[in-house]
C-alpha atoms as a PDB file:
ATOM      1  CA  UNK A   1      -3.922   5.582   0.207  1.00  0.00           C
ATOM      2  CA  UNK A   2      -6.319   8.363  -1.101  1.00  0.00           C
ATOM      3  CA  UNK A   3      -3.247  10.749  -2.002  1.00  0.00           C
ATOM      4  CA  UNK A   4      -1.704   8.081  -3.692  1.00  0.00           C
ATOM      5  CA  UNK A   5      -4.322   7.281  -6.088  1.00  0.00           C
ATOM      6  CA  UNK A   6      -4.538  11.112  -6.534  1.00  0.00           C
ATOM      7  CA  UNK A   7      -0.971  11.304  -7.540  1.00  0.00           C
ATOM      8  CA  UNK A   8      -1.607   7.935 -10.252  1.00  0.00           C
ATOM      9  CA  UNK A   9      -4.636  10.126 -11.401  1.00  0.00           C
ATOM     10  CA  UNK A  10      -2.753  13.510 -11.956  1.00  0.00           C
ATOM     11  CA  UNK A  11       0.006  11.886 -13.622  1.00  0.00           C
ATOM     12  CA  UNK A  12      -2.365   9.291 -16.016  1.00  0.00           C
ATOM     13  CA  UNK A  13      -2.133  12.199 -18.302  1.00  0.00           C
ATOM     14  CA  UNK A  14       1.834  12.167 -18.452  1.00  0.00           C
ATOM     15  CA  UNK A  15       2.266   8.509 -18.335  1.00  0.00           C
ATOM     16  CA  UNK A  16       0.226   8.186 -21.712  1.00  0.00           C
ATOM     17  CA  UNK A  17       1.600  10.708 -23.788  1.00  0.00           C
ATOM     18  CA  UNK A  18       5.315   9.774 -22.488  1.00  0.00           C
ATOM     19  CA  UNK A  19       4.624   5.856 -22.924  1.00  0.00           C
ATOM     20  CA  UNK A  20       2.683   6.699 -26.368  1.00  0.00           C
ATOM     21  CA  UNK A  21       5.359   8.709 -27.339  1.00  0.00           C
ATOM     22  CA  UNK A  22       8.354   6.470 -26.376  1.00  0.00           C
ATOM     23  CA  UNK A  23       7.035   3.156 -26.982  1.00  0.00           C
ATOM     24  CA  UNK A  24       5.183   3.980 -30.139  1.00  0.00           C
ATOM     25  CA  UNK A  25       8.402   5.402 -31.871  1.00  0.00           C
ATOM     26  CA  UNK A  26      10.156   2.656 -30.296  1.00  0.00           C
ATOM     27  CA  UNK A  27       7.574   0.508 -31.395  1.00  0.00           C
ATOM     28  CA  UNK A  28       7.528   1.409 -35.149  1.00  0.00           C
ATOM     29  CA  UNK A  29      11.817   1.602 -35.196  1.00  0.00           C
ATOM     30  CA  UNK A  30      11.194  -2.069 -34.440  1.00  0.00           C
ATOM     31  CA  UNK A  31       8.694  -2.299 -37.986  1.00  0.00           C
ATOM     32  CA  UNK A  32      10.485  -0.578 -40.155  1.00  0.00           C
ATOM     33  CA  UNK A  33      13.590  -2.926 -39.738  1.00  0.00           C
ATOM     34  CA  UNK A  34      12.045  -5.224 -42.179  1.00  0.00           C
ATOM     35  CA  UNK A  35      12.394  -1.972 -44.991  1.00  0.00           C
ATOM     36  CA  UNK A  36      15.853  -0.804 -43.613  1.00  0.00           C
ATOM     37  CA  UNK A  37      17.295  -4.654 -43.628  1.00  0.00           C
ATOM     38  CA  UNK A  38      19.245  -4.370 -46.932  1.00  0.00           C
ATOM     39  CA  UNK A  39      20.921  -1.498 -46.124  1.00  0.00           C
ATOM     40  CA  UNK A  40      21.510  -1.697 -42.786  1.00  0.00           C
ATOM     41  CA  UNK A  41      24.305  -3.996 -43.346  1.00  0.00           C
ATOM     42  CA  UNK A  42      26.093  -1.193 -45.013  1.00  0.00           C
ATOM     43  CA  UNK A  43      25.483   0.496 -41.951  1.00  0.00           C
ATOM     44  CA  UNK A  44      26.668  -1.870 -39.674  1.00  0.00           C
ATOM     45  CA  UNK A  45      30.011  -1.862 -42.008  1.00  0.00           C
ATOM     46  CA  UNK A  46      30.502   1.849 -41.224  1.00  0.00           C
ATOM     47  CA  UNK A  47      30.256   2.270 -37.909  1.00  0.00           C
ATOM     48  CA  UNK A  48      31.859  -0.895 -37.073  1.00  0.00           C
ATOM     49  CA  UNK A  49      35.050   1.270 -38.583  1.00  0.00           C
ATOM     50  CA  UNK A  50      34.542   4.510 -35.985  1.00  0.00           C
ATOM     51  CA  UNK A  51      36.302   3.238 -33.155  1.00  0.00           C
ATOM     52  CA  UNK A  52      35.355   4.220 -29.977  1.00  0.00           C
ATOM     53  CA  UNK A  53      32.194   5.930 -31.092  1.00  0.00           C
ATOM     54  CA  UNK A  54      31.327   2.076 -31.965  1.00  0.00           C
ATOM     55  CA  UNK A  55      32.169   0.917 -28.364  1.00  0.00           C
ATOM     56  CA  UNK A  56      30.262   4.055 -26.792  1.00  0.00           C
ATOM     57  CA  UNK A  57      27.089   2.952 -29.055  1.00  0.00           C
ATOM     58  CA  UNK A  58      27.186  -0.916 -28.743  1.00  0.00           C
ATOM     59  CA  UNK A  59      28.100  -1.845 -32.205  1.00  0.00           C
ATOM     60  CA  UNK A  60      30.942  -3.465 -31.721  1.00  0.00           C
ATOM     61  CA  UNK A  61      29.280  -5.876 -29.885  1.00  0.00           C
ATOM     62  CA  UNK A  62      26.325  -6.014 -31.682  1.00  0.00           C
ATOM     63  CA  UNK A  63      25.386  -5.632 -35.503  1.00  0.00           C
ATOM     64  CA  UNK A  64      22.544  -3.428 -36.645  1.00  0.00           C
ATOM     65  CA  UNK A  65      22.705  -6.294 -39.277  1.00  0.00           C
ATOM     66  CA  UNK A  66      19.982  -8.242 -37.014  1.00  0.00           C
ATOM     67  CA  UNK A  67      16.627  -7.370 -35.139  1.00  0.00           C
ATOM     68  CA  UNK A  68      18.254  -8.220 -31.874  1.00  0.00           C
ATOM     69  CA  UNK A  69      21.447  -5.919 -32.549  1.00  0.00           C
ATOM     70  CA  UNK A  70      18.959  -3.294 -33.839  1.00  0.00           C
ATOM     71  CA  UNK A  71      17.297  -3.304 -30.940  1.00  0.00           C
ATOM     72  CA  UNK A  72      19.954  -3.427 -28.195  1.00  0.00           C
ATOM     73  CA  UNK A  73      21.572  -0.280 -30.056  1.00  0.00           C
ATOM     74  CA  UNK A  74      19.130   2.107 -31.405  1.00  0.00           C
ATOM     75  CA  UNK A  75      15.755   1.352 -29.702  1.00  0.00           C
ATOM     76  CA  UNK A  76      17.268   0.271 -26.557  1.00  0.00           C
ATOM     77  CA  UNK A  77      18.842   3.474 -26.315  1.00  0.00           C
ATOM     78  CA  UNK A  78      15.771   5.731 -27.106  1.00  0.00           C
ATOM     79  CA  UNK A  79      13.782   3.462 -24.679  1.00  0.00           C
ATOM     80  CA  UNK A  80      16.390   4.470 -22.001  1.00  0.00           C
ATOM     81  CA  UNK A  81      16.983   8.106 -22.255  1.00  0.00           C
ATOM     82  CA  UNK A  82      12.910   8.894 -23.103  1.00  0.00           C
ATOM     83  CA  UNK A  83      12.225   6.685 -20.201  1.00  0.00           C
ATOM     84  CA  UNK A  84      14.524   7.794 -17.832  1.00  0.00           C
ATOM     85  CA  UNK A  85      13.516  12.115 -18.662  1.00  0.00           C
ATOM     86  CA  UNK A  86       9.557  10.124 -18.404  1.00  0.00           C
ATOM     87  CA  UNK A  87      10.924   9.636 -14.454  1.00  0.00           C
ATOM     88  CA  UNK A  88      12.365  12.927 -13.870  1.00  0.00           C
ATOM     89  CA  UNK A  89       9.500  14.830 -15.098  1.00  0.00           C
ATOM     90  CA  UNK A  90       7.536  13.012 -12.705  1.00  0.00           C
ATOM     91  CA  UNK A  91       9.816  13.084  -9.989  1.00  0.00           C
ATOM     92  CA  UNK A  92      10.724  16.955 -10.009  1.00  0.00           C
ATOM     93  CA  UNK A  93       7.485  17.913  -9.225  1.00  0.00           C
ATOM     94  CA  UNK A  94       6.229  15.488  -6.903  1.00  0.00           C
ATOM     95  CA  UNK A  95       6.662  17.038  -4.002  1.00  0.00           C
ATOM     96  CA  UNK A  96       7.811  20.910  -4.809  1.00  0.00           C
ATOM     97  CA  UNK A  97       4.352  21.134  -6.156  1.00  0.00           C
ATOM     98  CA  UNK A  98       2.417  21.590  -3.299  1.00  0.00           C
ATOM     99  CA  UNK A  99       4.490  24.577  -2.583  1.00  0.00           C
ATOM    100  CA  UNK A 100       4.437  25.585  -6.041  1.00  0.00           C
ATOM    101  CA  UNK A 101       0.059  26.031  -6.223  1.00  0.00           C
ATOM    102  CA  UNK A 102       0.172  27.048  -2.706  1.00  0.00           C
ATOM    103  CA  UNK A 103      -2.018  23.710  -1.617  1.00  0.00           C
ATOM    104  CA  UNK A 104       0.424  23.312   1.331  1.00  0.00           C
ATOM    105  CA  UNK A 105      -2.380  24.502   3.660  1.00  0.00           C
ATOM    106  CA  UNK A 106      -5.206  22.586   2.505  1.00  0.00           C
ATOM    107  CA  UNK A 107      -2.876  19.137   2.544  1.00  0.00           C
ATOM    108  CA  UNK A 108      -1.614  19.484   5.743  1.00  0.00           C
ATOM    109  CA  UNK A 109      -4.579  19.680   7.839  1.00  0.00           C
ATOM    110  CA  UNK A 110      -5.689  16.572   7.348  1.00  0.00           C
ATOM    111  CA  UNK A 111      -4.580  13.532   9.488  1.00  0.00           C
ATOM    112  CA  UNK A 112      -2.199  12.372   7.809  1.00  0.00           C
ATOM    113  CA  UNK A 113       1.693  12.331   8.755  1.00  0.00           C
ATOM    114  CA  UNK A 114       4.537  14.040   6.488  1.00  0.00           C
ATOM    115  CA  UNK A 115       6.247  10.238   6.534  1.00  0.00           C
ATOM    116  CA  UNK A 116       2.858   8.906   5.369  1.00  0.00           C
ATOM    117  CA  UNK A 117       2.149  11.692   2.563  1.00  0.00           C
ATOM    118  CA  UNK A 118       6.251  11.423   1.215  1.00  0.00           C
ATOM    119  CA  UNK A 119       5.686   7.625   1.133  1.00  0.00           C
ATOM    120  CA  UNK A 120       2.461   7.704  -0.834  1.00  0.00           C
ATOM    121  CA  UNK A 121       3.833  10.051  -3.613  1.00  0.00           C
ATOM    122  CA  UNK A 122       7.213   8.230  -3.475  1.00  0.00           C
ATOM    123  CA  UNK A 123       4.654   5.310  -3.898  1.00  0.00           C
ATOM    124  CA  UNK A 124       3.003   7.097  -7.020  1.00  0.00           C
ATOM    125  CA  UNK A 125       6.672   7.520  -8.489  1.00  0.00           C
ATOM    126  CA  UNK A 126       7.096   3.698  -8.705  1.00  0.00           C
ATOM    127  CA  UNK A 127       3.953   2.924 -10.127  1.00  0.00           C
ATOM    128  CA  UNK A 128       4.458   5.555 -12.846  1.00  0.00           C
ATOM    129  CA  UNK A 129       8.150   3.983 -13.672  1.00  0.00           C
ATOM    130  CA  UNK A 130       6.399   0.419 -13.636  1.00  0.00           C
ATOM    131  CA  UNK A 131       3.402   1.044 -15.931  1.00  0.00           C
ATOM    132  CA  UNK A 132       5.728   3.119 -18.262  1.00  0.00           C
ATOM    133  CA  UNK A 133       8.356  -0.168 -18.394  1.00  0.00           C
ATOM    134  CA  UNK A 134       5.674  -2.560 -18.464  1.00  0.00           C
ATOM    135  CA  UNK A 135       3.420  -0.784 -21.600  1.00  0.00           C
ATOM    136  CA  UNK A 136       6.501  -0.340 -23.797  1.00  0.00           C
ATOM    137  CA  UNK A 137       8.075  -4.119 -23.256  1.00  0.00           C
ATOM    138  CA  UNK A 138       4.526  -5.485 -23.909  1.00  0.00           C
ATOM    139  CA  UNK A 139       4.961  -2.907 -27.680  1.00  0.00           C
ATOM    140  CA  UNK A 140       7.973  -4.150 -28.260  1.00  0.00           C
ATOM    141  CA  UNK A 141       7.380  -7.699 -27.591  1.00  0.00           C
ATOM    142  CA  UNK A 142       4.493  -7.508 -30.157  1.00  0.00           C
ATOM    143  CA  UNK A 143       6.790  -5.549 -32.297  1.00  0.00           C
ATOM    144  CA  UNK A 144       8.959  -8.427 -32.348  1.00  0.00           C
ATOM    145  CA  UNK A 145       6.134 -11.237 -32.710  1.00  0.00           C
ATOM    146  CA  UNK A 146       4.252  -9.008 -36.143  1.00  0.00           C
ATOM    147  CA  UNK A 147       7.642  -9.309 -37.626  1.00  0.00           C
ATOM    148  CA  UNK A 148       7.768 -13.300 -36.686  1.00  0.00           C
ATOM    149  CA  UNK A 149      11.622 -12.838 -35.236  1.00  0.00           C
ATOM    150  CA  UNK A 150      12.551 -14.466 -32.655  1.00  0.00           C
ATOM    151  CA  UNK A 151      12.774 -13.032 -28.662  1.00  0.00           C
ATOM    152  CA  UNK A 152      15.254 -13.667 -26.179  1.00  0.00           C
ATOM    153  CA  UNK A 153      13.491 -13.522 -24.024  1.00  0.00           C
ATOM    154  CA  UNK A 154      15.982 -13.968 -20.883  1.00  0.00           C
ATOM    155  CA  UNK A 155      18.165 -10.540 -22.226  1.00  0.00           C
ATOM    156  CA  UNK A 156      15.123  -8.913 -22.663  1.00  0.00           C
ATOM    157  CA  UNK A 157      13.879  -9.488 -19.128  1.00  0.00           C
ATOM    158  CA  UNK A 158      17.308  -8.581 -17.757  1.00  0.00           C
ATOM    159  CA  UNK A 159      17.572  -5.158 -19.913  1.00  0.00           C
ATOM    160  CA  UNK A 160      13.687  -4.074 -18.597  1.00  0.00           C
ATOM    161  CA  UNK A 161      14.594  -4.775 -15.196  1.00  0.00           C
ATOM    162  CA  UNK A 162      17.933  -3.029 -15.268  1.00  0.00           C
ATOM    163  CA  UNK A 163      15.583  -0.022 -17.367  1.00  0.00           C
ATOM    164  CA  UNK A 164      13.029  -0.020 -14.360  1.00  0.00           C
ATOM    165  CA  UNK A 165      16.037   0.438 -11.747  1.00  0.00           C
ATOM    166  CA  UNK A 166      17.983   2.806 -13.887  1.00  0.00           C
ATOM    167  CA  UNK A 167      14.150   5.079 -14.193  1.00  0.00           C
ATOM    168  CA  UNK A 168      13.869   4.579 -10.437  1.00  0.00           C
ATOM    169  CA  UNK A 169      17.390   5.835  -9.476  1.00  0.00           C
ATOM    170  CA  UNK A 170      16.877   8.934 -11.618  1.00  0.00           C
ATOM    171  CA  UNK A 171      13.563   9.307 -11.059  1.00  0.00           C
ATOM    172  CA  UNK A 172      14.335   9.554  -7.115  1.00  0.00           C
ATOM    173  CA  UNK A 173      17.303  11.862  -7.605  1.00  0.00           C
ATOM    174  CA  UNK A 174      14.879  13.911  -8.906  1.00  0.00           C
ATOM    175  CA  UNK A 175      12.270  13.602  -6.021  1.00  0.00           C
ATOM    176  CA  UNK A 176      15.497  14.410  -3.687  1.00  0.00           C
ATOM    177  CA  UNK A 177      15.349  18.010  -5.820  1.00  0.00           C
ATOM    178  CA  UNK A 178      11.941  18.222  -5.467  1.00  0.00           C
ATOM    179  CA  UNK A 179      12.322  17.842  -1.976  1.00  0.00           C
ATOM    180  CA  UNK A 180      14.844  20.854  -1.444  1.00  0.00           C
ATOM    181  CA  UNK A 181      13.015  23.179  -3.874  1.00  0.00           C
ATOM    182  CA  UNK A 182       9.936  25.044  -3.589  1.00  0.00           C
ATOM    183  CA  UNK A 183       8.889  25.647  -7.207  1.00  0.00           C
ATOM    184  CA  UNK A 184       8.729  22.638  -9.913  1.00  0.00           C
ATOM    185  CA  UNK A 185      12.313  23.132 -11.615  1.00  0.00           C
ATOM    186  CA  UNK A 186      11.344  20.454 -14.406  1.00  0.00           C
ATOM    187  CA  UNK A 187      14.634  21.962 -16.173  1.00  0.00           C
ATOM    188  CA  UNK A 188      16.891  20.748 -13.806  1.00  0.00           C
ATOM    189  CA  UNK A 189      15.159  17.466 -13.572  1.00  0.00           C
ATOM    190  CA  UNK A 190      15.381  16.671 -17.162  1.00  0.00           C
ATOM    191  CA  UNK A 191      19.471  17.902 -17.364  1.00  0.00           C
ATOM    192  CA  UNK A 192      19.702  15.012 -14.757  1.00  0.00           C
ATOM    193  CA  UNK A 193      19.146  12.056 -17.418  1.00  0.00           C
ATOM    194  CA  UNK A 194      20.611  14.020 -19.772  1.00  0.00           C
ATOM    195  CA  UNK A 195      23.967  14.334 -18.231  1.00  0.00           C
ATOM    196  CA  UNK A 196      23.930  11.061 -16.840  1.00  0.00           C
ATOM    197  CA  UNK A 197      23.480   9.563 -20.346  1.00  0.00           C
ATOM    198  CA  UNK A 198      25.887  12.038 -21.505  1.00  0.00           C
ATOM    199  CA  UNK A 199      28.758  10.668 -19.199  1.00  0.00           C
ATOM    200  CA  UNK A 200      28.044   6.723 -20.088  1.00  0.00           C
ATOM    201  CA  UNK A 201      28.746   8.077 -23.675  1.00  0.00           C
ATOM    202  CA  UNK A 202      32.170   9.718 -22.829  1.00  0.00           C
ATOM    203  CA  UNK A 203      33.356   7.136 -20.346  1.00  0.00           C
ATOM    204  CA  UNK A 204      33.094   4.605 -22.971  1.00  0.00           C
ATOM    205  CA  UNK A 205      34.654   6.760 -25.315  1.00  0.00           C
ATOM    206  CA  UNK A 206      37.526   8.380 -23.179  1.00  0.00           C
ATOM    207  CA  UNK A 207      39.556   5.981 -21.375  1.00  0.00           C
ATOM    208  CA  UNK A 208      40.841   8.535 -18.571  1.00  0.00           C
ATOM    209  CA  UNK A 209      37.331   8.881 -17.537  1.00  0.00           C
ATOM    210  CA  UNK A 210      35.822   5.573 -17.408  1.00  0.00           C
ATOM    211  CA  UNK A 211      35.405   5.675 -13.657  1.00  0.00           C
ATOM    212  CA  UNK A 212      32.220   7.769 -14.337  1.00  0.00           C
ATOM    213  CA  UNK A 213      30.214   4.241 -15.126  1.00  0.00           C
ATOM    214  CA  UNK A 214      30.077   4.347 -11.032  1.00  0.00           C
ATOM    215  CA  UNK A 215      27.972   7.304 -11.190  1.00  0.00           C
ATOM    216  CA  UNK A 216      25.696   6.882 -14.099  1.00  0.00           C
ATOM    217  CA  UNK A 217      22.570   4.235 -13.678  1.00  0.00           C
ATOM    218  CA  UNK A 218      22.876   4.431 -17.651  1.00  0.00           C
ATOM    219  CA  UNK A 219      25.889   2.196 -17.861  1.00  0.00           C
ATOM    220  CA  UNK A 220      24.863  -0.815 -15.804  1.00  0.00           C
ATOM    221  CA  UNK A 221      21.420  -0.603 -18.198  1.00  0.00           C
ATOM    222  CA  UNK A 222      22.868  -0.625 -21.455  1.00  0.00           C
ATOM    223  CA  UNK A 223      21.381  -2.838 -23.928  1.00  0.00           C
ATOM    224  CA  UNK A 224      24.270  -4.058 -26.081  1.00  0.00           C
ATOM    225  CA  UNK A 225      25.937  -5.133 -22.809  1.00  0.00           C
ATOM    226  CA  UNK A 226      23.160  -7.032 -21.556  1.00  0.00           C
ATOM    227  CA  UNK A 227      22.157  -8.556 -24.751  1.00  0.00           C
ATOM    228  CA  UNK A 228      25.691  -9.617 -25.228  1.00  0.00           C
ATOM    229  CA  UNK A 229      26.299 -11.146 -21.930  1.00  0.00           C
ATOM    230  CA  UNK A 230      22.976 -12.141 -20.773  1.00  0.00           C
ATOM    231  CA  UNK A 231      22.906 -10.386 -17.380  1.00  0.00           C
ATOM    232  CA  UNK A 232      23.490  -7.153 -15.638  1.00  0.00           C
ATOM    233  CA  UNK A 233      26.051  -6.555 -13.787  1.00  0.00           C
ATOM    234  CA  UNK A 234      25.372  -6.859 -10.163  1.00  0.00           C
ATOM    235  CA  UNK A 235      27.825  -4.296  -8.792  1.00  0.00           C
ATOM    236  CA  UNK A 236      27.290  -1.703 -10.561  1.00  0.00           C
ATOM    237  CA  UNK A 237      23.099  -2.159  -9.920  1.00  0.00           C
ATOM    238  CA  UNK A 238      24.322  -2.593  -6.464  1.00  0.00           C
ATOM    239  CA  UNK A 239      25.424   0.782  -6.426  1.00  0.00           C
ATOM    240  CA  UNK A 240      22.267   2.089  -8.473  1.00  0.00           C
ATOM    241  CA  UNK A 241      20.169   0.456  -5.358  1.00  0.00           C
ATOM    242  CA  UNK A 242      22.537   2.555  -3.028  1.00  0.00           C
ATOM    243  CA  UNK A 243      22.531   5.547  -5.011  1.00  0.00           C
ATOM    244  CA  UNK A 244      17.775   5.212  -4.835  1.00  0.00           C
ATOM    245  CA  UNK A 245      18.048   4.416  -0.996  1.00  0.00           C
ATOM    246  CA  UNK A 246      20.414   7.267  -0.158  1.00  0.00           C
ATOM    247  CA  UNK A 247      18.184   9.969  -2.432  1.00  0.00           C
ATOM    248  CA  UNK A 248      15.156   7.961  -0.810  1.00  0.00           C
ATOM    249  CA  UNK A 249      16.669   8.786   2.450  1.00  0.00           C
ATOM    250  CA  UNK A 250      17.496  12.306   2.279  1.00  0.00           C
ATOM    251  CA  UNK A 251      14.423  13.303   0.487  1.00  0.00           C
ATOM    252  CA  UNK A 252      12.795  11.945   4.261  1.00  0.00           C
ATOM    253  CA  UNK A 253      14.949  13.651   6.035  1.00  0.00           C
ATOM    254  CA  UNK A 254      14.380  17.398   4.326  1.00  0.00           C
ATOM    255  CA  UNK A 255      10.583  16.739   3.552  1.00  0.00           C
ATOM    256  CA  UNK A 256       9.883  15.816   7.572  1.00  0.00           C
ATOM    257  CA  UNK A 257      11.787  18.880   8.628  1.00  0.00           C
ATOM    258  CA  UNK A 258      10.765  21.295   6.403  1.00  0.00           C
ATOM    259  CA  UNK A 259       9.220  24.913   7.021  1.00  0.00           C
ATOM    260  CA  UNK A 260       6.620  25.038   4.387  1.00  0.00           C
ATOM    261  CA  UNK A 261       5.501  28.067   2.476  1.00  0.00           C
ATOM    262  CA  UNK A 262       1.860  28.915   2.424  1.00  0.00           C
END
């Protein structure tokens, strides 16, 4: 497992400054509620009144009114998208970098099988999406204790899981590019989140498109549906699980057959 503790070491630099970054702001959204509380109830008014913008962004399930509601539709959502870009920048260039610094040679004269090396980084990938989901829950759970509100805790579990399979199911479509490419094309890893989240947003909005919530991981990992029902729904992570294994799959596939490039 020497390659995969390389991989956790390269990336410790990213997985700081993306968990710092995502769970901090999230982290201080979460304090400032206590200052925002009088007028967030004017707030909630308004965009209770916007229609299907309100659907697309939770609140008309949920009212920024409370801590919980505040959560499931702001930070819940910046936990999400930040955390889900977190996994493609690692992803992209997990294995298209070898290529990339022209280390091919020196990595492939060792002992060690393509299944073995693809597995280990894959492995890496995981660990990343895991720390990342586990830091930022433990921020916001302390978030939620320094302001002496209360934590449901059973929604909250549900929404992080749901987070760390939406992360992995991006994250690994990104790997699958990575896999295909021989240069680290981080800009067409991070337009992956980006148009996934972007087509939850407009299949909630627009009704002749609302098939889309098959294709997006962000729908089944919404936080205003899981804090207002108390579970995720199991088809659609069903088909997030198919969606990983598939990109899992093919990534295999390409990166065992591949003609490298010194």
């Amino acid at each position: 497992m020497i390659l995969f503790k390389h991989e956790m070491k390269m990336n410790l630099k990213s997985l700081l400054i993306w968990t710092l970054c995502v769970g901090g702001l999230c982290m201080g959204c979460i304090l400032l509620y206590t200052s925002l509380e009088d007028s967030l109830q004017d707030i909630a008014d308004a965009y209770s009144d916007m229609g299907a913008m309100s659907a697309a962004l939770g609140m008309d399930k949920m009212s920024l009114a409370t801590l919980t509601g505040f959560y499931a539709t702001e930070v819940g959502m910046m936990h999400g998208l930040g955390g889900a870009m977190f996994a493609a920048v690692v992803g992209t260039g997990m294995l298209s970098k070898e290529e990339a610094g022209h280390t091919t040679d020196f990595l492939y004269v060792f002992p060690v099988g393509r299944t073995s090396i693809l597995v280990q980084k894959y492995l890496a990938l995981v660990c990343n999406v895991l720390l990342f989901n586990f830091i930022c829950a433990v921020l916001y759970v302390l978030g939620f204790l320094l302001l002496g509100e209360e934590i449901q805790a059973n929604e909250m579990a549900c929404f992080h899981l749901a987070q760390v399979l939406m992360q992995l199911e991006v994250g690994t479509i990104c790997f699958l590019i990575s896999a295909f490419t021989k240069k680290s094309f981080l800009g067409a890893g991070l337009g992956v989140p980006i148009l996934l989240f972007a087509a939850d947003m407009m299949c909630r909005i627009i009704p002749a498109i609302e098939n889309l919530k098959y294709i997006t991981p962000f729908y089944y990992a919404n936080a205003a549906d899981i804090f207002t029902s108390g579970e995720v729904e199991v088809c659609m992570a069903g088909i997030g699980i198919i969606v990983t294994a598939a990109a899992f799959m093919v990534s295999w596939l390409k990166f065992t057959r591949k003609d490298f490039a010194a």
